[in-house]
C-alpha atoms as a PDB file:
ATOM      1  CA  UNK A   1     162.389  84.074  75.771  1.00  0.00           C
ATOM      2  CA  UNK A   2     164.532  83.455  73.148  1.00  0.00           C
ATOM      3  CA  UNK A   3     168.427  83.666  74.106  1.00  0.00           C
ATOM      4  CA  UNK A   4     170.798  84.982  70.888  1.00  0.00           C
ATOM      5  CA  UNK A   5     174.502  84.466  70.775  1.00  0.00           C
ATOM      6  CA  UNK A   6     176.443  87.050  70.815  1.00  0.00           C
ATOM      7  CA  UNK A   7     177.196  88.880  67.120  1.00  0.00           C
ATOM      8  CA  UNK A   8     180.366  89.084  67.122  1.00  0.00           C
ATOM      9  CA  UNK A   9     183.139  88.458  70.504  1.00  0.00           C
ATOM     10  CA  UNK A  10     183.074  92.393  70.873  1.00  0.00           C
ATOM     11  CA  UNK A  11     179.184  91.893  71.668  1.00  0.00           C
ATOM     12  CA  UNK A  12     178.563  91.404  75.456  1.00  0.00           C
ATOM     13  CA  UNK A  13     175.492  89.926  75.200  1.00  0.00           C
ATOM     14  CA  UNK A  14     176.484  86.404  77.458  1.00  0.00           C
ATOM     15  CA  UNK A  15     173.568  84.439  75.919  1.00  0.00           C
ATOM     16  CA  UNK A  16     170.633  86.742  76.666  1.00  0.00           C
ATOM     17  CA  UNK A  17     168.318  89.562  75.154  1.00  0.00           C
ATOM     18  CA  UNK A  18     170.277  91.967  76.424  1.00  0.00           C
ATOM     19  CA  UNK A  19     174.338  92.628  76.711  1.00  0.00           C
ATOM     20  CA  UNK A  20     175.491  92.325  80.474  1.00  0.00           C
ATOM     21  CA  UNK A  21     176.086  95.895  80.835  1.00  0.00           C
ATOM     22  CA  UNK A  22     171.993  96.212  80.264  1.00  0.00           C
ATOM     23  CA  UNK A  23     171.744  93.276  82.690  1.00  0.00           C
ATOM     24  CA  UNK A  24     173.521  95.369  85.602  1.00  0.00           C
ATOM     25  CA  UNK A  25     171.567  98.213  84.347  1.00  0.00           C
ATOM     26  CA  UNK A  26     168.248  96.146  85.132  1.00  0.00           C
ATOM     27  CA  UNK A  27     169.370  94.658  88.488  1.00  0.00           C
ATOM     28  CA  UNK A  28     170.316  98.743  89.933  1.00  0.00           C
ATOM     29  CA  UNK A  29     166.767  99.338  88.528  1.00  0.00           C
ATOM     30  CA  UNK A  30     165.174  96.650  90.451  1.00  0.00           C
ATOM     31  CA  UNK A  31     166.988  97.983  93.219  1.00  0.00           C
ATOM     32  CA  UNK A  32     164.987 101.283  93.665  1.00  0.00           C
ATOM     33  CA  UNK A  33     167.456 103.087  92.177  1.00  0.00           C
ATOM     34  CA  UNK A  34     166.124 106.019  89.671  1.00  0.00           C
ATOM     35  CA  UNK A  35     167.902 105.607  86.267  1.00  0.00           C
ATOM     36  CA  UNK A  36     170.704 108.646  87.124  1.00  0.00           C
ATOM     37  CA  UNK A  37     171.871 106.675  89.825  1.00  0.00           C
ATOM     38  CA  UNK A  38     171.277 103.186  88.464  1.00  0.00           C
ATOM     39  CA  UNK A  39     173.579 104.069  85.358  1.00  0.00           C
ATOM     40  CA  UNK A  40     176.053 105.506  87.679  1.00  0.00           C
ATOM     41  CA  UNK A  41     175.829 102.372  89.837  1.00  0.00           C
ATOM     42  CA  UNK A  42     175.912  99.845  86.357  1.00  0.00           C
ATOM     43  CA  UNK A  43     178.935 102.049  85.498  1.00  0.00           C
ATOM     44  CA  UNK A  44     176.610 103.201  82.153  1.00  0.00           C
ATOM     45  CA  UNK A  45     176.488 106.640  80.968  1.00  0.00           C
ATOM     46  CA  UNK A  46     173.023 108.258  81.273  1.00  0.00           C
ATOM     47  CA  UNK A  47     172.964 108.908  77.663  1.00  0.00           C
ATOM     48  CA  UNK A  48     173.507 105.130  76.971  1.00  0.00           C
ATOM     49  CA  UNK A  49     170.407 104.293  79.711  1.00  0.00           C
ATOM     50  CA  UNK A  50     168.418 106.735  78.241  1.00  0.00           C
ATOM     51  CA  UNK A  51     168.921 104.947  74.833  1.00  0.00           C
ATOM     52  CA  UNK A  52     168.517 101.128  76.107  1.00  0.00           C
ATOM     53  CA  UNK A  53     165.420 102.116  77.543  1.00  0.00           C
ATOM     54  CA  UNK A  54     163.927 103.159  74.255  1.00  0.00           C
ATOM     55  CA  UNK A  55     164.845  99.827  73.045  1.00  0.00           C
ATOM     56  CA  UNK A  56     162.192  97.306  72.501  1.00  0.00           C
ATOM     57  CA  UNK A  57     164.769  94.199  73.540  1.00  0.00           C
ATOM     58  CA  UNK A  58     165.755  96.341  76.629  1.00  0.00           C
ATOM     59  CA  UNK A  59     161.858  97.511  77.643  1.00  0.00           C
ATOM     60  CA  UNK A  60     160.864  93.919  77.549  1.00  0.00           C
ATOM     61  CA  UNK A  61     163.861  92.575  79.474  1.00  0.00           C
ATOM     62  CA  UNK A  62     163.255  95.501  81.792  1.00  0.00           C
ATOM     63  CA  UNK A  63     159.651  94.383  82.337  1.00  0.00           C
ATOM     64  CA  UNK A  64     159.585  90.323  82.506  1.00  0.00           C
ATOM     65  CA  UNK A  65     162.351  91.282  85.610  1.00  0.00           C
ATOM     66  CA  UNK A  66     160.208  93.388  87.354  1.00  0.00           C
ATOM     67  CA  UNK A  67     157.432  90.641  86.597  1.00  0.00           C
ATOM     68  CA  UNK A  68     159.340  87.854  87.926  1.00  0.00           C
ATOM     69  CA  UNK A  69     160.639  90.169  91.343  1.00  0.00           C
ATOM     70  CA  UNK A  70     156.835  90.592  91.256  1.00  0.00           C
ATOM     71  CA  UNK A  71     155.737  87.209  91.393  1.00  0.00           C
ATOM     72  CA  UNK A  72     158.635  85.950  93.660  1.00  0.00           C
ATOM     73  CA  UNK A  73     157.476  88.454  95.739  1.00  0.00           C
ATOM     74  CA  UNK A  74     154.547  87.518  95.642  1.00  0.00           C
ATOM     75  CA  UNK A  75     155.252  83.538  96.264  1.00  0.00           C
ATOM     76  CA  UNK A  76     156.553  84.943  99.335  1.00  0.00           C
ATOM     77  CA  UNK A  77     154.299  87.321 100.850  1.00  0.00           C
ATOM     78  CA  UNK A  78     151.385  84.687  99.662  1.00  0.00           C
ATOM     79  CA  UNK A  79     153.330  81.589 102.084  1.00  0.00           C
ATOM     80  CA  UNK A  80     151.858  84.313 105.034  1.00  0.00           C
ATOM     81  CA  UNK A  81     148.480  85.358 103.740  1.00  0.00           C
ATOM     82  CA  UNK A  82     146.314  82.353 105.554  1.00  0.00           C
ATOM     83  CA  UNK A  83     148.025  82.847 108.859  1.00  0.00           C
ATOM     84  CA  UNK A  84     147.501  87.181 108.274  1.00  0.00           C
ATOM     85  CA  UNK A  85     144.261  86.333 107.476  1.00  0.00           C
ATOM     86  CA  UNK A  86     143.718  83.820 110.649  1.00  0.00           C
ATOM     87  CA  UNK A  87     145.421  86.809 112.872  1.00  0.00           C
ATOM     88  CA  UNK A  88     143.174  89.312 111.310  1.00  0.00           C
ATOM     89  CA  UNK A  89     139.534  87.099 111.651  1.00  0.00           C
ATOM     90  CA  UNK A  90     140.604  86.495 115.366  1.00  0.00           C
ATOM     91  CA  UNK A  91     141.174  89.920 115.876  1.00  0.00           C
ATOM     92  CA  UNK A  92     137.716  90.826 114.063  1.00  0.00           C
ATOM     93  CA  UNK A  93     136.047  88.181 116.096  1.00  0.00           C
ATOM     94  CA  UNK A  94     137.257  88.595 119.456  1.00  0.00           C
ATOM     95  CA  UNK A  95     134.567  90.325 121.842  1.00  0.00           C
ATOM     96  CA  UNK A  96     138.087  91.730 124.448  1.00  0.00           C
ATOM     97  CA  UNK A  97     139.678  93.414 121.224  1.00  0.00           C
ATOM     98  CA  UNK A  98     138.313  97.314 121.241  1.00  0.00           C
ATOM     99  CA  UNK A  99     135.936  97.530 118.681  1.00  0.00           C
ATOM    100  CA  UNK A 100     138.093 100.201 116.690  1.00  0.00           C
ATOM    101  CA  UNK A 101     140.552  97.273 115.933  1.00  0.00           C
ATOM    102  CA  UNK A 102     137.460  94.538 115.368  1.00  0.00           C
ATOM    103  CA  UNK A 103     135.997  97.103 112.617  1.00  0.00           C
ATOM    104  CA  UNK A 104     139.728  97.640 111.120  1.00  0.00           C
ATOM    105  CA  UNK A 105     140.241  93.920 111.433  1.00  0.00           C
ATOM    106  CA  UNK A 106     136.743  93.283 109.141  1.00  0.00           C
ATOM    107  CA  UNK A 107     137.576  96.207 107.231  1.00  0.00           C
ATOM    108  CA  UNK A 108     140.787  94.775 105.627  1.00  0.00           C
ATOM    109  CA  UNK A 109     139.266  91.450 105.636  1.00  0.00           C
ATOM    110  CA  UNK A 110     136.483  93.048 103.468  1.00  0.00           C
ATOM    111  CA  UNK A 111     139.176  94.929 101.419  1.00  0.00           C
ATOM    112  CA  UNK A 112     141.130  91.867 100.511  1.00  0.00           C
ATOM    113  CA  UNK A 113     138.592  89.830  99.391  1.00  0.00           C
ATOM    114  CA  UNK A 114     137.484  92.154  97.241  1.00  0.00           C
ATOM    115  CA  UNK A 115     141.090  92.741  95.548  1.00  0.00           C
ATOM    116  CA  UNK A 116     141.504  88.703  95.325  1.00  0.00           C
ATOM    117  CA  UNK A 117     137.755  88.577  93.702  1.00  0.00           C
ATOM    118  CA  UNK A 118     138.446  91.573  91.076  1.00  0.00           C
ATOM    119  CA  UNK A 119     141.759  90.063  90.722  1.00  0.00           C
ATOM    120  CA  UNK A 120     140.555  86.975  89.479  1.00  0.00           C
ATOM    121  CA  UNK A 121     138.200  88.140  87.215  1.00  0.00           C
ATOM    122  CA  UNK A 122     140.810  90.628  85.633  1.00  0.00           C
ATOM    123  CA  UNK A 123     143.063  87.875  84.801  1.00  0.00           C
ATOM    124  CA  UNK A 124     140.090  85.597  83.531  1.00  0.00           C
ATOM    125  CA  UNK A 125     139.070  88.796  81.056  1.00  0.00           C
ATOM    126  CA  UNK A 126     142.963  88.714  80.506  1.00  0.00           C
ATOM    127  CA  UNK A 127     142.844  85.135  79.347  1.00  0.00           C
ATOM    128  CA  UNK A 128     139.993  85.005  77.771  1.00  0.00           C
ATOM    129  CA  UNK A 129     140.934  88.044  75.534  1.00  0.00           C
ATOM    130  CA  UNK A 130     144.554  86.278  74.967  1.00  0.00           C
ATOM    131  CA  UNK A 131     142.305  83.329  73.550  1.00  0.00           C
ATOM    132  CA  UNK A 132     140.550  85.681  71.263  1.00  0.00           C
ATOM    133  CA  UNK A 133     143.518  87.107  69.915  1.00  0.00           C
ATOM    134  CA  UNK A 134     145.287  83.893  69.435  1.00  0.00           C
ATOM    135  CA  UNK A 135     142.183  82.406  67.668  1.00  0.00           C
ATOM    136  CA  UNK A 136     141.404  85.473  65.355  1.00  0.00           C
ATOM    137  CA  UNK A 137     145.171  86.123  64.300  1.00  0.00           C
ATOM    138  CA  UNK A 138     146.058  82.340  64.190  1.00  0.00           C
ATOM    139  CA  UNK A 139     149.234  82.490  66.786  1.00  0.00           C
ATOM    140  CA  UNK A 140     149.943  79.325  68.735  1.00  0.00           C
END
């Protein structure tokens, strides 16, 4: 992302694609908080949210934050997926557990592999139509 100094030392832009009012504007987003309250909270008028977030600089600042809470995220939930899975397979497998929680057990197991498989082929068809693009309008 490309980082812009500011136009003029009015501008409160701090070296980024968006002035540090939007920034606070972003982080009450990513908070939960529904734009009303998240201006309130940035100290931002709702007219002046409603107008950022028709703005193409603000949208896409707006969005690569929630993408990188929702990779962090993620990273994070992802360091206990082996041992959920573990707890979940012994739970499936184990002939004392009532077979109501065995069949749950599978069933989730079943569930999430299915996600993780269509997930993986979504972002291959993802990549591979990125490649396409790239080759056919000659972008690096």
């Amino acid at each position: 992302m490309s980082r812009p100094e500011p136009a003029d030392k009015n501008d409160d832009r701090s070296g980024r694609d968006v002035s540090t009012r939007q920034h606070a504007l972003i982080v009450e987003l990513l908070a939960g908080h529904n734009l009303t309250d998240a201006a309130r909270r940035a100290n931002v008028s709702l007219a002046t949210a409603k107008r950022w977030k028709q703005q193409e600089a603000f949208v896409t600042a707006l969005r690569e934050a929630q993408s990188d809470r929702l990779r962090q995220t993620t990273a994070i939930l992802s360091l206990f997926g082996r041992d959920a899975a573990l707890i979940l397979r012994r739970a499936a497998d184990d002939k004392n557990v009532p077979d109501a929680v065995r069949v749950r057990a599978a069933t989730v197991l079943l569930r999430e592999a299915r996600a993780y498989v269509e997930i993986s082929d979504l972002e291959q068809r993802l990549s591979d139509l990125e490649a396409t693009v790239v080759r056919r309008e000659g972008i690096e």
